[in-house]
C-alpha atoms as a PDB file:
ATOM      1  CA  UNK A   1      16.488  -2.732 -45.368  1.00  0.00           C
ATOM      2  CA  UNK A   2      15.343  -1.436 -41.965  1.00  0.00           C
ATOM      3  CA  UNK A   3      15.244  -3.203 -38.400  1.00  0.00           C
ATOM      4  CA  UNK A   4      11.891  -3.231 -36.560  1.00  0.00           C
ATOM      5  CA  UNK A   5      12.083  -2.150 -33.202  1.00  0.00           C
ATOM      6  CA  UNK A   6      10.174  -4.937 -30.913  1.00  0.00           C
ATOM      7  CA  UNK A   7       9.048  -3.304 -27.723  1.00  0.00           C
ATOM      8  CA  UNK A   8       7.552  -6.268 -25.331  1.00  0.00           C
ATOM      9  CA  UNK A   9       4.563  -5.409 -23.373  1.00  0.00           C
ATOM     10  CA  UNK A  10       3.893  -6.397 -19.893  1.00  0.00           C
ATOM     11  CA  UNK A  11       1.003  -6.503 -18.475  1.00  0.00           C
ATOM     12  CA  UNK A  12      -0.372  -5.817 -14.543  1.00  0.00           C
ATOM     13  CA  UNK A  13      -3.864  -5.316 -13.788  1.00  0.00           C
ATOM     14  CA  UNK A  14      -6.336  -5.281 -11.052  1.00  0.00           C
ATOM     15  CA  UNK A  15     -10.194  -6.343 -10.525  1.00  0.00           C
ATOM     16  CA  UNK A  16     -12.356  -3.390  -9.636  1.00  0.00           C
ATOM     17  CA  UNK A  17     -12.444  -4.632  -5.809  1.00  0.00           C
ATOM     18  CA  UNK A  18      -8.799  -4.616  -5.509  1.00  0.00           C
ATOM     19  CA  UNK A  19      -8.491  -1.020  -7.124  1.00  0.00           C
ATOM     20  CA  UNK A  20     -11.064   0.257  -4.933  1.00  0.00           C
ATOM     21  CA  UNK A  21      -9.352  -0.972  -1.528  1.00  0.00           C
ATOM     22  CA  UNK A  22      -5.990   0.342  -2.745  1.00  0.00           C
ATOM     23  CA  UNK A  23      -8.302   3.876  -3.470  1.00  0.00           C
ATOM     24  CA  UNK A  24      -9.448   3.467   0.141  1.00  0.00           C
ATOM     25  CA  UNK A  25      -6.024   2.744   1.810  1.00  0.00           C
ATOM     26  CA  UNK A  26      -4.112   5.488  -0.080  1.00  0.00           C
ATOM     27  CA  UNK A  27      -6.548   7.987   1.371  1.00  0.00           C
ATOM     28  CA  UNK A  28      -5.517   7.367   4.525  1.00  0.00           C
ATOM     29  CA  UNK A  29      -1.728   7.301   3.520  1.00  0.00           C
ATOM     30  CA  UNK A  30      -0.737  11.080   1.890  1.00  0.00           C
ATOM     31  CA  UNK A  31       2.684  10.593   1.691  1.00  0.00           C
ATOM     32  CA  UNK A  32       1.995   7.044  -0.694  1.00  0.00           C
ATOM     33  CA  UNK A  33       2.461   7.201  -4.082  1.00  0.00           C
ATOM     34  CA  UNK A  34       0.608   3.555  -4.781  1.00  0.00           C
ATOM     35  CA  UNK A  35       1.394  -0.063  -4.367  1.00  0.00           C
ATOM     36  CA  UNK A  36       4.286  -1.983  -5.223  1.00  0.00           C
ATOM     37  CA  UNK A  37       4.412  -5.803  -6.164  1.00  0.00           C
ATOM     38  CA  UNK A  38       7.328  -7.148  -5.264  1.00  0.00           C
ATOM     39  CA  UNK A  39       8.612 -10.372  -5.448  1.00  0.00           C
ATOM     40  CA  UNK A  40      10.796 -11.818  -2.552  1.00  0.00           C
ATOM     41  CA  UNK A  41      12.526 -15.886  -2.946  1.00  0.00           C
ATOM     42  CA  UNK A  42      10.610 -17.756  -0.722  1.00  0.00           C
ATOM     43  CA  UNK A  43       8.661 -20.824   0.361  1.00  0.00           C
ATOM     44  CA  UNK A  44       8.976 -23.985  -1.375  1.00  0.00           C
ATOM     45  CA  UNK A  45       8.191 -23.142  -4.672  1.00  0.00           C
ATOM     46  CA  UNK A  46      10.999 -20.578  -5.173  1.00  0.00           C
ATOM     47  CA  UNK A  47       8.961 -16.902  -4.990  1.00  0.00           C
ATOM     48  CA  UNK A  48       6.255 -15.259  -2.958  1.00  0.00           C
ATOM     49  CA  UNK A  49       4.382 -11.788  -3.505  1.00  0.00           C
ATOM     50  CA  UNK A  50       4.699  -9.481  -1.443  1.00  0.00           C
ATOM     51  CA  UNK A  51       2.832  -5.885  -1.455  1.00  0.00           C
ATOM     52  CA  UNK A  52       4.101  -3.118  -0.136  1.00  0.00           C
ATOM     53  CA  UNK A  53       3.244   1.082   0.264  1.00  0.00           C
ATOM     54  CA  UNK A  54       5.187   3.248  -2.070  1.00  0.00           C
ATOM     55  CA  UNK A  55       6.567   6.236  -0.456  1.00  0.00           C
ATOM     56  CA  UNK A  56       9.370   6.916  -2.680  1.00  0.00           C
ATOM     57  CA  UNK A  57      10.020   5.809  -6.493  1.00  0.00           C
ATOM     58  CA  UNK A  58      13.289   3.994  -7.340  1.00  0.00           C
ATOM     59  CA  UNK A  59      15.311   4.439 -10.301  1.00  0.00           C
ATOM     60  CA  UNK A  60      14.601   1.246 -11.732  1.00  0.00           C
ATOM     61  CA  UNK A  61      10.555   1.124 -10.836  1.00  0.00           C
ATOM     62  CA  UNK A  62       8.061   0.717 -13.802  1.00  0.00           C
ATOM     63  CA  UNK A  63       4.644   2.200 -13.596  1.00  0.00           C
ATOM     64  CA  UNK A  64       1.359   0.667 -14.332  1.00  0.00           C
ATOM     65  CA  UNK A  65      -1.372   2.891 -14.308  1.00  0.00           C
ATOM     66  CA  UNK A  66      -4.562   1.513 -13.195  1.00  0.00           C
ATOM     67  CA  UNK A  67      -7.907   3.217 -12.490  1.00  0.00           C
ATOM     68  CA  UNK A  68      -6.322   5.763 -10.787  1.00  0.00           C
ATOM     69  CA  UNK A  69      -3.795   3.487  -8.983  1.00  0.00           C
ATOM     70  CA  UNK A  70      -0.291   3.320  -9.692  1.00  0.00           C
ATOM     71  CA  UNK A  71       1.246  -0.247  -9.219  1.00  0.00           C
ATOM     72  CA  UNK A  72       4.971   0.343  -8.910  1.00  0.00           C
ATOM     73  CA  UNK A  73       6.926  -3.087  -9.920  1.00  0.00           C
ATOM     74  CA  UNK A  74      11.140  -3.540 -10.134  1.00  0.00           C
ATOM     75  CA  UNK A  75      12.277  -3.808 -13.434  1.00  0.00           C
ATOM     76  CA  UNK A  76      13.783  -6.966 -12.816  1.00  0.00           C
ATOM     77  CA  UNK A  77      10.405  -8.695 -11.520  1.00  0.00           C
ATOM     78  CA  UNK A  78       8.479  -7.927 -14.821  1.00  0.00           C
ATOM     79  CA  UNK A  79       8.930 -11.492 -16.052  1.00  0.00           C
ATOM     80  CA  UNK A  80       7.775 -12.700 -13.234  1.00  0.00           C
ATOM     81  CA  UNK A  81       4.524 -10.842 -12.788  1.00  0.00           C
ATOM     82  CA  UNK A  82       3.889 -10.034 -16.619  1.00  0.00           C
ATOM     83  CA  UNK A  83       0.180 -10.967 -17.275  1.00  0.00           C
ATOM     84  CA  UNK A  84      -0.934 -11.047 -13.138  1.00  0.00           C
ATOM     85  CA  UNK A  85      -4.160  -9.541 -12.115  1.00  0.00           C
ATOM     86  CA  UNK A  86      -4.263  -8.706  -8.539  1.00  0.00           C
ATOM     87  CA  UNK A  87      -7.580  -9.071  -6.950  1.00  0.00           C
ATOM     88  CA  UNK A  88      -8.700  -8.416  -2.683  1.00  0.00           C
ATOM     89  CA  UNK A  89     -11.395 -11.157  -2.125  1.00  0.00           C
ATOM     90  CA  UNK A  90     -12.834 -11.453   1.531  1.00  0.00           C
ATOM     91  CA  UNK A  91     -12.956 -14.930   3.008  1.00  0.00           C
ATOM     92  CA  UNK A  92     -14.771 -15.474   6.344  1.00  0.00           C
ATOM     93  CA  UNK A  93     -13.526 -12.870   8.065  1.00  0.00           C
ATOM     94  CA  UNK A  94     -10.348 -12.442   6.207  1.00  0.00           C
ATOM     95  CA  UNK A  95      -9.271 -10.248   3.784  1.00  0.00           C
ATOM     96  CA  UNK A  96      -6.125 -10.471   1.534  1.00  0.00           C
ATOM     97  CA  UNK A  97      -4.592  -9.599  -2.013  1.00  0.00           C
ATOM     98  CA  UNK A  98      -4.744 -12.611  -4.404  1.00  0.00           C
ATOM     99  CA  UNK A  99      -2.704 -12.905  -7.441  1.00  0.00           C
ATOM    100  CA  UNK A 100      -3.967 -15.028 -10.637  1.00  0.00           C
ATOM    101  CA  UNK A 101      -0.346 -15.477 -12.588  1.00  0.00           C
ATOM    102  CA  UNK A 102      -0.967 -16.995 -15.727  1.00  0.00           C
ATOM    103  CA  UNK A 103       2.811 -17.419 -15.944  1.00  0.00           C
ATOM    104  CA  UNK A 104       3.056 -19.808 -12.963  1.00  0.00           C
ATOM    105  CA  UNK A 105       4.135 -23.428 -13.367  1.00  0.00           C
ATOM    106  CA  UNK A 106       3.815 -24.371  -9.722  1.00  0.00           C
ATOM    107  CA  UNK A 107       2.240 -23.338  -6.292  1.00  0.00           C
ATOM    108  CA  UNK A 108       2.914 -24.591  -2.658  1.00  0.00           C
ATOM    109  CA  UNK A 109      -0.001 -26.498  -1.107  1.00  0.00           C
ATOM    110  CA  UNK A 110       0.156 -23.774   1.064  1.00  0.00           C
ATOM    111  CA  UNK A 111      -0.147 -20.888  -1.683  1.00  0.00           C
ATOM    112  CA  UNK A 112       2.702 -18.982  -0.125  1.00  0.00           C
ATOM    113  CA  UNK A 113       5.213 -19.352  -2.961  1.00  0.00           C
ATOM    114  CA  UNK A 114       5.104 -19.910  -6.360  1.00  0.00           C
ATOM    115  CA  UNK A 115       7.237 -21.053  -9.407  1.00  0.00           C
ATOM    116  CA  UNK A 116       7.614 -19.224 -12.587  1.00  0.00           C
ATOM    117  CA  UNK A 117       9.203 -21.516 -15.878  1.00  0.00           C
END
């Protein structure tokens, strides 16, 4: 009798708008190596995103590899983010990264933090 190895898969992706401003925003950056999504406790509900420019890779980063863009995300914050697309939408005259979690039980009125079950 052999053992199957089970490998779980985690998933990250991004809308075509968000890939595109990354694109855009890494030109003017040479020493970045993507985007990280990282995941600070915060806020009401327990966990906010937070993005962030990747100049060097840590030991313990995983890799997603998206239309050219590499999304760097801690090991440790892969159950929390597994399944997320990140999008950049333009409201008014704001514009801002917005993450669609299909993992998350809860938001803040607010939609600073969120809660993962």
């Amino acid at each position: 009798m052999t053992a199957e190895v089970f490998t779980p898969t985690v998933a990250v992706t991004m809308t075509p708008t968000a890939v595109k401003h990354v694109r855009k925003q890494l030109d003017k950056k040479p020493d970045a190596k993507g985007i990280r999504l990282a995941i600070k406790k915060s806020g009401c509900s327990g966990f906010k995103y937070e993005t962030q420019w990747v100049d060097e890779v840590a030991t313990d980063d995983k890799v997603f590899h998206i239309d050219g863009v590499d999304v760097f995300v801690k090991e440790e914050h892969l159950p929390l983010v597994n399944g997320i697309e990140i999008d950049f939408v333009t409201e008014g005259v704001n514009s801002l990264f917005q993450f669609r979690n299909p993992n998350a039980t809860a938001e803040c009125g607010c939609g600073e933090s969120f809660t993962v079950a």
